[in-house]
PDB file of N, CA and C in Angstrom:
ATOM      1  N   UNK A   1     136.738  76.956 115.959  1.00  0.00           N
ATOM      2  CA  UNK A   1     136.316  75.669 115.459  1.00  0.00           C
ATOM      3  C   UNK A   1     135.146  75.864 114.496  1.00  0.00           C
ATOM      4  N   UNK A   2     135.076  75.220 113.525  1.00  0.00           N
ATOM      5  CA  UNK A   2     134.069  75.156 112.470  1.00  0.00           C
ATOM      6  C   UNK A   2     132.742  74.266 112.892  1.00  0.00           C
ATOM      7  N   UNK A   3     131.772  75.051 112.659  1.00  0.00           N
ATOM      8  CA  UNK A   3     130.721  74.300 112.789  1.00  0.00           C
ATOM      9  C   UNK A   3     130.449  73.206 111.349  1.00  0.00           C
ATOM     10  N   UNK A   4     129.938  72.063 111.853  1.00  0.00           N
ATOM     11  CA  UNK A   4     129.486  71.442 110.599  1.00  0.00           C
ATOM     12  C   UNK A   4     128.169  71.303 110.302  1.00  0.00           C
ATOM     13  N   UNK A   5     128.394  71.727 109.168  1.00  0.00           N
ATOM     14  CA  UNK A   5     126.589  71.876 108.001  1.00  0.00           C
ATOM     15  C   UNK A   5     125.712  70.463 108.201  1.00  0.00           C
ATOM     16  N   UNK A   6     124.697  70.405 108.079  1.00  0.00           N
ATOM     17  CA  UNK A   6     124.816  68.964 107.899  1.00  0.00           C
ATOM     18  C   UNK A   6     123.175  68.503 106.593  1.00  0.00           C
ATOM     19  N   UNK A   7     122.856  67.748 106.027  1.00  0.00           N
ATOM     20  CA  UNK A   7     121.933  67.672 105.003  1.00  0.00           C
ATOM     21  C   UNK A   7     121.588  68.262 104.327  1.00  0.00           C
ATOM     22  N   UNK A   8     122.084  69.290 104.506  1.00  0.00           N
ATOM     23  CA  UNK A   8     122.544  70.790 102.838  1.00  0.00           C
ATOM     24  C   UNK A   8     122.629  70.768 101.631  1.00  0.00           C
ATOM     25  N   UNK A   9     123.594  69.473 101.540  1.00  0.00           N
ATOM     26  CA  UNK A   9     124.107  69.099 100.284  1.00  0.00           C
ATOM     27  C   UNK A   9     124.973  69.802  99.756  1.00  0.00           C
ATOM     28  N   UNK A  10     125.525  69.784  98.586  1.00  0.00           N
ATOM     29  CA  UNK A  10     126.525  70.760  98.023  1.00  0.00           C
ATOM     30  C   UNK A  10     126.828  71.930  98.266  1.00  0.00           C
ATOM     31  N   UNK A  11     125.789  72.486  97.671  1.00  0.00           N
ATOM     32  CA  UNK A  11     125.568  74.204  97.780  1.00  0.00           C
ATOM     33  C   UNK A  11     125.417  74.830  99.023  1.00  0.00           C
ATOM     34  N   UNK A  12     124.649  73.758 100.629  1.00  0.00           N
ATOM     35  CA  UNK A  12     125.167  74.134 101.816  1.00  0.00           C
ATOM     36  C   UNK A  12     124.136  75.577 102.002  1.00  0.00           C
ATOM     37  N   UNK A  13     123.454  75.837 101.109  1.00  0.00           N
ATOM     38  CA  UNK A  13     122.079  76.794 101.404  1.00  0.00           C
ATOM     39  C   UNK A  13     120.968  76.287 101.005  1.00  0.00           C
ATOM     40  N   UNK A  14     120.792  74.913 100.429  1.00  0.00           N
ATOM     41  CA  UNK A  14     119.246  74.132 100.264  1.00  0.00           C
ATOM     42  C   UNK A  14     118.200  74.819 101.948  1.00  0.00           C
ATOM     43  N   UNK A  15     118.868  74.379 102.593  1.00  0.00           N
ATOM     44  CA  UNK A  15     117.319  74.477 103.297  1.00  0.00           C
ATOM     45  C   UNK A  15     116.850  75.429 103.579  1.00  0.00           C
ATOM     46  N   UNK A  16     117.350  76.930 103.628  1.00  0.00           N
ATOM     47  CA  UNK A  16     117.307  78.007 103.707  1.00  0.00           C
ATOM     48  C   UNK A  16     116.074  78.546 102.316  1.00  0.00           C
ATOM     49  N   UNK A  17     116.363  77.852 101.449  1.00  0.00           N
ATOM     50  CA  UNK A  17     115.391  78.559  99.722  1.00  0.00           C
ATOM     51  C   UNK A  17     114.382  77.463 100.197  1.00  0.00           C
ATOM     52  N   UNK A  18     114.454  76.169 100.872  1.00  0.00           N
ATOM     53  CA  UNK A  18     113.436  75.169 100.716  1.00  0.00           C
ATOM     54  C   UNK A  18     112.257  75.778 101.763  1.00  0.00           C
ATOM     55  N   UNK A  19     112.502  76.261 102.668  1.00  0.00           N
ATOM     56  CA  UNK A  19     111.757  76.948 103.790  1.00  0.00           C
ATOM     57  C   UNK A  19     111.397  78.113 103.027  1.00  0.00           C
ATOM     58  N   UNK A  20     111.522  79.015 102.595  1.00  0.00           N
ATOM     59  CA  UNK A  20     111.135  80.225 101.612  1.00  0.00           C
ATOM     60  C   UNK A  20     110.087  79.581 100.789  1.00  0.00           C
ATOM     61  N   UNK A  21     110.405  78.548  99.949  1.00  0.00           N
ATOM     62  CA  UNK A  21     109.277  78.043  99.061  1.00  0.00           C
ATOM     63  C   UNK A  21     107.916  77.829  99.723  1.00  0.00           C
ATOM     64  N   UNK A  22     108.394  77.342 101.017  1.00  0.00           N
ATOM     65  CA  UNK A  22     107.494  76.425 101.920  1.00  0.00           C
ATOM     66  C   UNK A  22     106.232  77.389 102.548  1.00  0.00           C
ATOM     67  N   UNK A  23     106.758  78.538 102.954  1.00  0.00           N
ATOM     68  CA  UNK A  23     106.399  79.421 103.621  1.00  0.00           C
ATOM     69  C   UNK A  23     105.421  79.816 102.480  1.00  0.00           C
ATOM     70  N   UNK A  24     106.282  80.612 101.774  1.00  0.00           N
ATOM     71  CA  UNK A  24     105.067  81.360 100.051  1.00  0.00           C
ATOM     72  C   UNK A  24     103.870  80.600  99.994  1.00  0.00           C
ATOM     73  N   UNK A  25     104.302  78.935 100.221  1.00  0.00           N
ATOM     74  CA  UNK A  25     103.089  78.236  99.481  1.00  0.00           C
ATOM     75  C   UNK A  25     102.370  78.676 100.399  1.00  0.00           C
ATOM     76  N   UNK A  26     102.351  78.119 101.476  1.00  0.00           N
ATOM     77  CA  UNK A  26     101.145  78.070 102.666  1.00  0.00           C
ATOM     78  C   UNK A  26     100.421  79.482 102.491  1.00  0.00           C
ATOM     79  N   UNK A  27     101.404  80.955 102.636  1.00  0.00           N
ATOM     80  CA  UNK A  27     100.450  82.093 102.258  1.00  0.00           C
ATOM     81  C   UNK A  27      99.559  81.883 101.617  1.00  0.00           C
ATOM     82  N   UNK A  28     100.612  81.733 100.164  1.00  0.00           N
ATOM     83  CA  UNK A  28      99.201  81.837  99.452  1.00  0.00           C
ATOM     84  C   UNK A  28      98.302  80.893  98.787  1.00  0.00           C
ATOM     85  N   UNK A  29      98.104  79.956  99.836  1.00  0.00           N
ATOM     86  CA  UNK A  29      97.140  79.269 100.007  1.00  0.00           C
ATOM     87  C   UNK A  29      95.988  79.854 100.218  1.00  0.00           C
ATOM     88  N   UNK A  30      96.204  80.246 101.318  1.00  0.00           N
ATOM     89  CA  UNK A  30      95.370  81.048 102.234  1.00  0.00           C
ATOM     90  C   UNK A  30      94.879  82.842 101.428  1.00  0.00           C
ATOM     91  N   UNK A  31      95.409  83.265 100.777  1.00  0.00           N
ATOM     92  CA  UNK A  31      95.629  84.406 100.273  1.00  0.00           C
ATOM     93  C   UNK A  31      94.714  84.452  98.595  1.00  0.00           C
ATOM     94  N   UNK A  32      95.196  82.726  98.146  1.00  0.00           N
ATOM     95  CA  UNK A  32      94.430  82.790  96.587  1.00  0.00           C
ATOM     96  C   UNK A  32      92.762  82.336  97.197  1.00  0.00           C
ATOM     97  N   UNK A  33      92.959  81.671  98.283  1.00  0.00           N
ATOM     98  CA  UNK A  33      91.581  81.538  98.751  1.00  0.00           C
ATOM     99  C   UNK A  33      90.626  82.447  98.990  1.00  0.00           C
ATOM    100  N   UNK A  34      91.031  83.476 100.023  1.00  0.00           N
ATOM    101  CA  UNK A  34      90.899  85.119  99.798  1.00  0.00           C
ATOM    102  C   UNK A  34      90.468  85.659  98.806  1.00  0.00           C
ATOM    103  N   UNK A  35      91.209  85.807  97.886  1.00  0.00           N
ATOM    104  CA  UNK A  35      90.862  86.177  96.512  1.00  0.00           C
ATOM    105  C   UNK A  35      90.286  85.594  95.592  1.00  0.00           C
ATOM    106  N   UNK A  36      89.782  84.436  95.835  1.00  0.00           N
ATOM    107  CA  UNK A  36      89.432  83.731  94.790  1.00  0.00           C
ATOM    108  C   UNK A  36      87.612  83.767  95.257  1.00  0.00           C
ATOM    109  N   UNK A  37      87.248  83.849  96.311  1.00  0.00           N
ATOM    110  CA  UNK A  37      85.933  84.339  97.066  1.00  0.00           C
ATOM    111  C   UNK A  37      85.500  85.163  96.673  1.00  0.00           C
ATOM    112  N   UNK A  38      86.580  86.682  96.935  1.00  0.00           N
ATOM    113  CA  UNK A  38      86.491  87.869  97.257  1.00  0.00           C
ATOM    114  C   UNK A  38      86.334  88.006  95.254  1.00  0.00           C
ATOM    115  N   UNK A  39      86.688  87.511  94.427  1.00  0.00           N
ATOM    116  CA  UNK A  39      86.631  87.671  93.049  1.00  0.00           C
ATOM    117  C   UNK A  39      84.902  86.910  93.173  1.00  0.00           C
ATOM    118  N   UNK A  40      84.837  85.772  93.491  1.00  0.00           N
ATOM    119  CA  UNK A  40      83.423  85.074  93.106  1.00  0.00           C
ATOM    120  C   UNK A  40      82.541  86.065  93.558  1.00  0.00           C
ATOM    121  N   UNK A  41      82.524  87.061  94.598  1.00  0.00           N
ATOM    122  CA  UNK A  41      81.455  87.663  95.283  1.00  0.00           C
ATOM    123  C   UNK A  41      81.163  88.635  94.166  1.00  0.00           C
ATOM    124  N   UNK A  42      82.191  89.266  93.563  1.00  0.00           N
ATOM    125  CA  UNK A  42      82.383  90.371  92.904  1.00  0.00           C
ATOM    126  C   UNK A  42      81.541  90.365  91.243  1.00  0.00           C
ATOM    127  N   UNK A  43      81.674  88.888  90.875  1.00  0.00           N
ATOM    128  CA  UNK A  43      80.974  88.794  89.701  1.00  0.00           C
ATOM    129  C   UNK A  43      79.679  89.250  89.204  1.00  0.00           C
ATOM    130  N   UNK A  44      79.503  90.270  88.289  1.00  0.00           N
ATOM    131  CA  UNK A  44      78.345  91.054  88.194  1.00  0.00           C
ATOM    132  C   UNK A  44      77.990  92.000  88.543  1.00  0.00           C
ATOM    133  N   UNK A  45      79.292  92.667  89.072  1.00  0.00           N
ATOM    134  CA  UNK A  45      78.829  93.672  89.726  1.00  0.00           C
ATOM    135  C   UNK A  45      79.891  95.334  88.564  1.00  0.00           C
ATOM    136  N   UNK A  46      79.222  96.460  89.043  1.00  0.00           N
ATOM    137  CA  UNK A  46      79.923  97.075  88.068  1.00  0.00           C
ATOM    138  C   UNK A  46      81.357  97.364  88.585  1.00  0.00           C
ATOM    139  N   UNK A  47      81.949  98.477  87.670  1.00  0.00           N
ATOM    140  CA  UNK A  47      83.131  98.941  87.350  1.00  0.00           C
ATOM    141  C   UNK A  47      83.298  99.393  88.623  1.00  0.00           C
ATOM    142  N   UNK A  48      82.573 100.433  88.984  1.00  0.00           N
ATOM    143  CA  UNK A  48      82.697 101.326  90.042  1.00  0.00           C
ATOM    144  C   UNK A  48      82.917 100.310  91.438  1.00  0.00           C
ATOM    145  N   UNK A  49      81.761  99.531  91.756  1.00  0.00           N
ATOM    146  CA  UNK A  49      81.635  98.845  92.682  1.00  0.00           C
ATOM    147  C   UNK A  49      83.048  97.419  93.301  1.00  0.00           C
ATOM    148  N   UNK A  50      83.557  96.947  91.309  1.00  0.00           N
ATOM    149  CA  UNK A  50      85.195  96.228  92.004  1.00  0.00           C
ATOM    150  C   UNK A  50      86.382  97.913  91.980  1.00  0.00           C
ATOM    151  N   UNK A  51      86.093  98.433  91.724  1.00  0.00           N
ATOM    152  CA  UNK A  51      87.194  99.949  91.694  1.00  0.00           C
ATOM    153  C   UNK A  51      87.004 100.110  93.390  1.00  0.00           C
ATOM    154  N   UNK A  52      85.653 100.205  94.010  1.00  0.00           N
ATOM    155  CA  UNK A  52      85.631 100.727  95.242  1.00  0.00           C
ATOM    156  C   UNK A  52      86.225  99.577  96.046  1.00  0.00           C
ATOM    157  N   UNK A  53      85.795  98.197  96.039  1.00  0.00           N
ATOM    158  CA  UNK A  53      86.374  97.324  96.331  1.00  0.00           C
ATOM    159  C   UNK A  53      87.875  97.480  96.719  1.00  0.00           C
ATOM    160  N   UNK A  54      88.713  97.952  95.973  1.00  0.00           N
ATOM    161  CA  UNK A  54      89.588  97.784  95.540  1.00  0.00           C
ATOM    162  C   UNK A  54      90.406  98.721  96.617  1.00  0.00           C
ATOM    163  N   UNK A  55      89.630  99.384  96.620  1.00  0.00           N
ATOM    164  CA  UNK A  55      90.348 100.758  97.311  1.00  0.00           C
ATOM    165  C   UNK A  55      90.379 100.615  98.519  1.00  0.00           C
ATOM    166  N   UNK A  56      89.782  99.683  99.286  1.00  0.00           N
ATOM    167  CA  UNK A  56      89.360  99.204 100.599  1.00  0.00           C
ATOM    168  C   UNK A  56      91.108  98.985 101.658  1.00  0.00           C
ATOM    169  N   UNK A  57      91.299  99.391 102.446  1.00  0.00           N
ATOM    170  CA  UNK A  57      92.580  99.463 102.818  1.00  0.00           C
ATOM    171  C   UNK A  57      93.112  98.136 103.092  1.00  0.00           C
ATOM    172  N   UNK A  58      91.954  97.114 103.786  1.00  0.00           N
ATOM    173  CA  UNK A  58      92.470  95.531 103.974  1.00  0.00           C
ATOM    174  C   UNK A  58      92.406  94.803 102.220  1.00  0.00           C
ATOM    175  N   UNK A  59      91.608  95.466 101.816  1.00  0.00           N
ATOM    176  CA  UNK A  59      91.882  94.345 100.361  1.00  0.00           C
ATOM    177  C   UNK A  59      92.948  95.001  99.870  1.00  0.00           C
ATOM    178  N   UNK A  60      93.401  96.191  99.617  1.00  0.00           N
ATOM    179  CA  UNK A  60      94.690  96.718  98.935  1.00  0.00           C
ATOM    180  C   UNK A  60      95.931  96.179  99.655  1.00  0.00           C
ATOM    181  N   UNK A  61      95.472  95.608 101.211  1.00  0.00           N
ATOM    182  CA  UNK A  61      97.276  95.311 101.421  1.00  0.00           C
ATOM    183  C   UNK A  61      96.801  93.671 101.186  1.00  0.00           C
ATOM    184  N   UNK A  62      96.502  92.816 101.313  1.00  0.00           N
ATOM    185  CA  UNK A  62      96.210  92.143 101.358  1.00  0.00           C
ATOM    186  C   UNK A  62      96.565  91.678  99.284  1.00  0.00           C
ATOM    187  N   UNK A  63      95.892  92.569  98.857  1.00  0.00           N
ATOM    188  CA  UNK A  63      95.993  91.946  97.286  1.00  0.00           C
ATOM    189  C   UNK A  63      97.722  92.315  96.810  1.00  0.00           C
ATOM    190  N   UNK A  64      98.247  93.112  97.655  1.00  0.00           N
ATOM    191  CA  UNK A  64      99.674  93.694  97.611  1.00  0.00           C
ATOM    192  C   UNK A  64     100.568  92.604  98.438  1.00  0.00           C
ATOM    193  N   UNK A  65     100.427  91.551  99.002  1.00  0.00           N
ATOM    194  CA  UNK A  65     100.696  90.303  99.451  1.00  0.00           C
ATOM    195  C   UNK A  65     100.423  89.109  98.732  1.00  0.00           C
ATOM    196  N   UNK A  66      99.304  89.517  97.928  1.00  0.00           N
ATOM    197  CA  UNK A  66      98.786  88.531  97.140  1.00  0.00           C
ATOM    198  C   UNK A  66     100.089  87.985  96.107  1.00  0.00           C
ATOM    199  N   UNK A  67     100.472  89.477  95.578  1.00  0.00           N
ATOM    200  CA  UNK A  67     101.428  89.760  94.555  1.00  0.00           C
ATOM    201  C   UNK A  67     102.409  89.515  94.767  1.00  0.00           C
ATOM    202  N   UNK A  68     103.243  89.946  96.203  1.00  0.00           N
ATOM    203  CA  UNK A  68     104.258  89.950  96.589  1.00  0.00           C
ATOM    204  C   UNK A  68     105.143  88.318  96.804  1.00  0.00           C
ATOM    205  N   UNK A  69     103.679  87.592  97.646  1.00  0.00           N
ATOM    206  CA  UNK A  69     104.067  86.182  97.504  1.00  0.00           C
ATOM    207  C   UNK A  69     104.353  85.723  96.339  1.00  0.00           C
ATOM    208  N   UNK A  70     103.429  86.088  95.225  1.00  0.00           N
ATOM    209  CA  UNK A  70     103.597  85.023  94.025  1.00  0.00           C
ATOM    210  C   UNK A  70     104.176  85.368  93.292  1.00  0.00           C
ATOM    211  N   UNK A  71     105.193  86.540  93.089  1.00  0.00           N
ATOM    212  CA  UNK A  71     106.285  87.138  92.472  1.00  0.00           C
ATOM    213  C   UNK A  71     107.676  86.024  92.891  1.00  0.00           C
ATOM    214  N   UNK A  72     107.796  86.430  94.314  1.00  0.00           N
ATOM    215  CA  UNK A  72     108.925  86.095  94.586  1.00  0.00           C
ATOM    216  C   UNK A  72     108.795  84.493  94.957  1.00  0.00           C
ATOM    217  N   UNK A  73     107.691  83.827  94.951  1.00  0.00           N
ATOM    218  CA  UNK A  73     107.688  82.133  95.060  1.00  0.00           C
ATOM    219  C   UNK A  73     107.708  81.806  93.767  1.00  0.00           C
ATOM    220  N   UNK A  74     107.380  82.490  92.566  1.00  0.00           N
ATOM    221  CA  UNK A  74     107.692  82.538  91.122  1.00  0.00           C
ATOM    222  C   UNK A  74     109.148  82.629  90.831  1.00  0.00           C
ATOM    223  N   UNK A  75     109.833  83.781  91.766  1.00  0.00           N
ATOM    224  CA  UNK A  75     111.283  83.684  91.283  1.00  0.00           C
ATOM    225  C   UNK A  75     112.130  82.301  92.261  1.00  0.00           C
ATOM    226  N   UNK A  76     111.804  82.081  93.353  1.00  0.00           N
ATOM    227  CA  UNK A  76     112.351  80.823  94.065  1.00  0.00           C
ATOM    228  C   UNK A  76     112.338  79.419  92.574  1.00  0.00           C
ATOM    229  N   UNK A  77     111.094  79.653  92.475  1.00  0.00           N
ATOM    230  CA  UNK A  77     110.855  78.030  91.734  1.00  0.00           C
ATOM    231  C   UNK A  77     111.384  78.333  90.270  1.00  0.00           C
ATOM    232  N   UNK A  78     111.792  79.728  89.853  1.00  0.00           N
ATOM    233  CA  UNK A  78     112.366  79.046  88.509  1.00  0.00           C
ATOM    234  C   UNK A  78     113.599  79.233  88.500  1.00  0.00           C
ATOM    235  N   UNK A  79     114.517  79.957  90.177  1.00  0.00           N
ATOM    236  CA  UNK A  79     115.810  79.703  90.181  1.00  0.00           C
ATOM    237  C   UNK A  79     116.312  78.127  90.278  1.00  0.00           C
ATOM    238  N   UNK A  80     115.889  77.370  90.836  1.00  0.00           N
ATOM    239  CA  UNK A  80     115.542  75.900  91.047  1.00  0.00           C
ATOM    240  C   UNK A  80     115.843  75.527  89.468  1.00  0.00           C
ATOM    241  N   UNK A  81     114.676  75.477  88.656  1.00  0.00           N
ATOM    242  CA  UNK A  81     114.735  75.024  87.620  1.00  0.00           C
ATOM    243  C   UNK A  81     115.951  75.507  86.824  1.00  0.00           C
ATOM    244  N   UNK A  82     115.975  76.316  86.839  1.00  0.00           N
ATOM    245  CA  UNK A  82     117.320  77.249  86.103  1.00  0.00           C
ATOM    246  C   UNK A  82     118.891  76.294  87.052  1.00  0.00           C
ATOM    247  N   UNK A  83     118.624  76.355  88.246  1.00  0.00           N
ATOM    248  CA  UNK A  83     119.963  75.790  88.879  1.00  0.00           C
ATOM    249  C   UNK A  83     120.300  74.236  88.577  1.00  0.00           C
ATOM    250  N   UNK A  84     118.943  73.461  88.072  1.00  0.00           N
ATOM    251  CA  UNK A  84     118.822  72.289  88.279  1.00  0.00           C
ATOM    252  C   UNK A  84     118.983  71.923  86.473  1.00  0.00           C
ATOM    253  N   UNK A  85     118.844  72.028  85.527  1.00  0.00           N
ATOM    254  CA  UNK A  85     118.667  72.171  84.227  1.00  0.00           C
ATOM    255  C   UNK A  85     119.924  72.837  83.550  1.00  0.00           C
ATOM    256  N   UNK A  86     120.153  74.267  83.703  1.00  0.00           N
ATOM    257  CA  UNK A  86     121.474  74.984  83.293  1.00  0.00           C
ATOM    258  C   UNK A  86     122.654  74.555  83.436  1.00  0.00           C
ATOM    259  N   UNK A  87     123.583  74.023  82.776  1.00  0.00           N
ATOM    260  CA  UNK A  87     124.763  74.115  83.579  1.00  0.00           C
ATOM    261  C   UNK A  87     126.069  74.817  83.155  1.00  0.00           C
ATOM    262  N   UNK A  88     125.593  75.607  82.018  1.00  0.00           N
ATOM    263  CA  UNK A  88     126.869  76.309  81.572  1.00  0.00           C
ATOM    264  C   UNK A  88     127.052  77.574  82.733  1.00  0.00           C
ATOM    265  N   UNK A  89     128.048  77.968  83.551  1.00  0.00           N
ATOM    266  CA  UNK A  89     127.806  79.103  84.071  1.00  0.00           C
ATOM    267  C   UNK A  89     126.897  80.371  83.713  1.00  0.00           C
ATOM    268  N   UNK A  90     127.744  80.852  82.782  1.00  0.00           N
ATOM    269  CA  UNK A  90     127.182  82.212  82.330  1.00  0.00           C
ATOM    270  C   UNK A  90     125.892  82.030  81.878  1.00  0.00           C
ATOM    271  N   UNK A  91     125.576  81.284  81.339  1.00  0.00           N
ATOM    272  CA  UNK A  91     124.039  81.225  80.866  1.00  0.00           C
ATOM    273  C   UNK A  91     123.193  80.891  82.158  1.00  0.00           C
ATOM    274  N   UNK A  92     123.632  80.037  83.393  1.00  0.00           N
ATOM    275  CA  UNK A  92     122.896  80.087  84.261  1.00  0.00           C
ATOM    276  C   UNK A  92     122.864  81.836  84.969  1.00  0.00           C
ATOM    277  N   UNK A  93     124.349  82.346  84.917  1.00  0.00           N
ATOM    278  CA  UNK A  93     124.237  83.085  85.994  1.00  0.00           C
ATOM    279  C   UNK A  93     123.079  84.889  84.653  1.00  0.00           C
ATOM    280  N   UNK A  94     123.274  84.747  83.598  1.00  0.00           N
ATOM    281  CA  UNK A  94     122.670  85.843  82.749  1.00  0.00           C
ATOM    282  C   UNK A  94     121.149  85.116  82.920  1.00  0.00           C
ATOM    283  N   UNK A  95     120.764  83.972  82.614  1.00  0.00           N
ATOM    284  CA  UNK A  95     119.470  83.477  82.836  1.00  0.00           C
ATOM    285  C   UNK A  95     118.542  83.813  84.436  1.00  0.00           C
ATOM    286  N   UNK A  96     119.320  83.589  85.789  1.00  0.00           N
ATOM    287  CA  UNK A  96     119.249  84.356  86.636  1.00  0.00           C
ATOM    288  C   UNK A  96     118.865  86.042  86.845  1.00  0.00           C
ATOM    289  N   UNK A  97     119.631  86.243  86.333  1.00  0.00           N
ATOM    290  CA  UNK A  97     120.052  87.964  86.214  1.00  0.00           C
ATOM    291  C   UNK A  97     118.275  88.191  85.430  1.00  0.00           C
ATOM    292  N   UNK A  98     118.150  87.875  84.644  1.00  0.00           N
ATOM    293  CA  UNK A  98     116.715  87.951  83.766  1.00  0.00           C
ATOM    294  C   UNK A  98     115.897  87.503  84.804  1.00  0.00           C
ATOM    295  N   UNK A  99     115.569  86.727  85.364  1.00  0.00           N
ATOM    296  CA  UNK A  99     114.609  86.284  86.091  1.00  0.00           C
ATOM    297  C   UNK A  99     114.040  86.993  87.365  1.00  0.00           C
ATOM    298  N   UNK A 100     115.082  87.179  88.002  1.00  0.00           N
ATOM    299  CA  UNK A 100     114.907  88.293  88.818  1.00  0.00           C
ATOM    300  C   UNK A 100     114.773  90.144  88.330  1.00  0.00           C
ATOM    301  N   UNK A 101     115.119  90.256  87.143  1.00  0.00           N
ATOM    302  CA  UNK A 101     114.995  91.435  86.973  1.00  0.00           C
ATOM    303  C   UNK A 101     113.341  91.298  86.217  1.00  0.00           C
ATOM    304  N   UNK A 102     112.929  90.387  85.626  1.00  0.00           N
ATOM    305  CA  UNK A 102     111.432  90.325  85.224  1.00  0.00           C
ATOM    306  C   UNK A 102     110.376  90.698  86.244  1.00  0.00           C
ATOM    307  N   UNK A 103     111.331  89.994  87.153  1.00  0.00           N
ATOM    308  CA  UNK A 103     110.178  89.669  88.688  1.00  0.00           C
ATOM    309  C   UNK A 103     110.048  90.761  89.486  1.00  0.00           C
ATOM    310  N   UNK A 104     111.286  91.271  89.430  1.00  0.00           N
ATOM    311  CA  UNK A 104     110.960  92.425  90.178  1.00  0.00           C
ATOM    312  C   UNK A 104     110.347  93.764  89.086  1.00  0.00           C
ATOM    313  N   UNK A 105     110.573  93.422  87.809  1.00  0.00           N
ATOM    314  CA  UNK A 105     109.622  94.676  87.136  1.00  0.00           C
ATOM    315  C   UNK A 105     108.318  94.008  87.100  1.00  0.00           C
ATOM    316  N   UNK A 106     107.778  93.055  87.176  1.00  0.00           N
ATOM    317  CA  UNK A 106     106.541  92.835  87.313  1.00  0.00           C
ATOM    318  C   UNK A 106     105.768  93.163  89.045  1.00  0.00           C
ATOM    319  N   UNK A 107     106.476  92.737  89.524  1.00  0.00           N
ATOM    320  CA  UNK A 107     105.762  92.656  91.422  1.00  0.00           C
ATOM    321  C   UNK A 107     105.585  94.519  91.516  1.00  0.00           C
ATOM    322  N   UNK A 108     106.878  95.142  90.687  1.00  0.00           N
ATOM    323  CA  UNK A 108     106.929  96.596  90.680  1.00  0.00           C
ATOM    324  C   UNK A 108     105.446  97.304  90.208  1.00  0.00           C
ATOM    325  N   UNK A 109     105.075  96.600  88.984  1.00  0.00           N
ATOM    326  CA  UNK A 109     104.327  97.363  88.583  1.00  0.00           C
ATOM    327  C   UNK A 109     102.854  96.754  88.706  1.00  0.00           C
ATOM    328  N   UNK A 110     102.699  95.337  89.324  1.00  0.00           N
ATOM    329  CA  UNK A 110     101.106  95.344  89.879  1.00  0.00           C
ATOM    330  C   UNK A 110     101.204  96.024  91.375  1.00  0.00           C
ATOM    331  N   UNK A 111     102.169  96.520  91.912  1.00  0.00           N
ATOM    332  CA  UNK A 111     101.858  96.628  93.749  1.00  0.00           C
ATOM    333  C   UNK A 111     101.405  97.903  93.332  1.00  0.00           C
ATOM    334  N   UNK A 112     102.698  98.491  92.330  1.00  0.00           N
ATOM    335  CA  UNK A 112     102.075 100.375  91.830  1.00  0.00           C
ATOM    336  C   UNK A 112     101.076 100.628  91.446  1.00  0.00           C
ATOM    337  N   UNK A 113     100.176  99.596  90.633  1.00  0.00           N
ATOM    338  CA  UNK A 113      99.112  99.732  89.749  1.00  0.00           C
ATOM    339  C   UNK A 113      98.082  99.564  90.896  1.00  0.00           C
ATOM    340  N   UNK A 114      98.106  98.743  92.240  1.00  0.00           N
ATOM    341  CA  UNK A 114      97.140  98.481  93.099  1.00  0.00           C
ATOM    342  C   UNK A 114      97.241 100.086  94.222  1.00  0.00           C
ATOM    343  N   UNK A 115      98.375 100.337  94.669  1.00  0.00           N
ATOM    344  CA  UNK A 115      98.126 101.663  95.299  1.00  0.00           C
ATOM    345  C   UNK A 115      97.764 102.872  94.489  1.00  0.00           C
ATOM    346  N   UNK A 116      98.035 103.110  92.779  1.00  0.00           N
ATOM    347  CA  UNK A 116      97.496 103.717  92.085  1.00  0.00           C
ATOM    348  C   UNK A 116      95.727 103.608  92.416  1.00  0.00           C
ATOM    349  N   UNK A 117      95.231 103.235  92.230  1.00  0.00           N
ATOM    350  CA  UNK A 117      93.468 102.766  92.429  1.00  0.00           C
ATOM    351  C   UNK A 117      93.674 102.955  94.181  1.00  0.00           C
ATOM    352  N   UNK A 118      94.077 102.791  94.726  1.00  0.00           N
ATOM    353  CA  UNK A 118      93.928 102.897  96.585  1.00  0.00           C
ATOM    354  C   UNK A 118      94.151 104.614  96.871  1.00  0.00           C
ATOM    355  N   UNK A 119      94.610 105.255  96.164  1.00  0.00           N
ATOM    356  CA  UNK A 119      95.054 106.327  96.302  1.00  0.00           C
ATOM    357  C   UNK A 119      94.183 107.328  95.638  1.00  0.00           C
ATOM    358  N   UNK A 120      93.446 106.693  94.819  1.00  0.00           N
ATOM    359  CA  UNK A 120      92.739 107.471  94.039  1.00  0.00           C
ATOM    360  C   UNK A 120      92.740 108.385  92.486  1.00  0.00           C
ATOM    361  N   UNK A 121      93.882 107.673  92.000  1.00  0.00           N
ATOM    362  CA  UNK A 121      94.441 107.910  90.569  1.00  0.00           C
ATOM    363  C   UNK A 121      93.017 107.427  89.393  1.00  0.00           C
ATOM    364  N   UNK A 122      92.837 108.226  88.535  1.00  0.00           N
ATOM    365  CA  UNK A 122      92.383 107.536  87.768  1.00  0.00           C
ATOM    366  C   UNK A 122      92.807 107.458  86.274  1.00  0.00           C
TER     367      UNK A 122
END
């Protein structure tokens, strides 16, 4: 017997991406708050001193969450827009394809660039 869906709507996976959005926000709520302190404290101070900062094992995972949330709550909200706006297939589904491949070369290369400095690269 089939179970039935129920306030889904069409597509029958709304609430599943709506809870994902939901979740991201609240992080990084809490997370830009974090950082947005942890930046005010920092003002004036030298190179060396936000570098050491940086390297700190709770601020490196922590700023690597920072990223991680707002990558992929970046790619939630402009699949939305893209799903909601687009309607030729292929241009939705190649417009997609771009979006996620941006996102993940970007989230790629600030998480690398933050364990680069945690690791001790210079």
């Amino acid at each position: 017997m089939k179970e039935s869906k129920k306030n889904l709507g069409s597509a029958k996976y709304g609430a599943h991406h709506w809870w994902h959005q939901r979740v991201t926000a609240v992080a990084l709520t809490f997370l830009c708050i974090w950082l947005i302190i942890s930046l005010t404290l920092l003002t004036g101070s030298s190179y060396d001193a936000a570098y050491n900062w940086l390297k700190h094992p709770l601020v490196t995972g922590l700023s690597i969450l920072v990223v991680v949330f707002t990558i992929y709550h970046l790619s939630l909200g402009l699949q939305v827009i893209v799903e909601d706006y687009i309607h030729t297939e292929i241009t939705k589904v190649i417009t997609l394809m771009l979006i996620n491949f941006s996102c993940l070369l970007l989230g790629l290369t600030c998480c690398l660039s933050i364990l680069f400095v945690f690791f001790g690269g210079n």
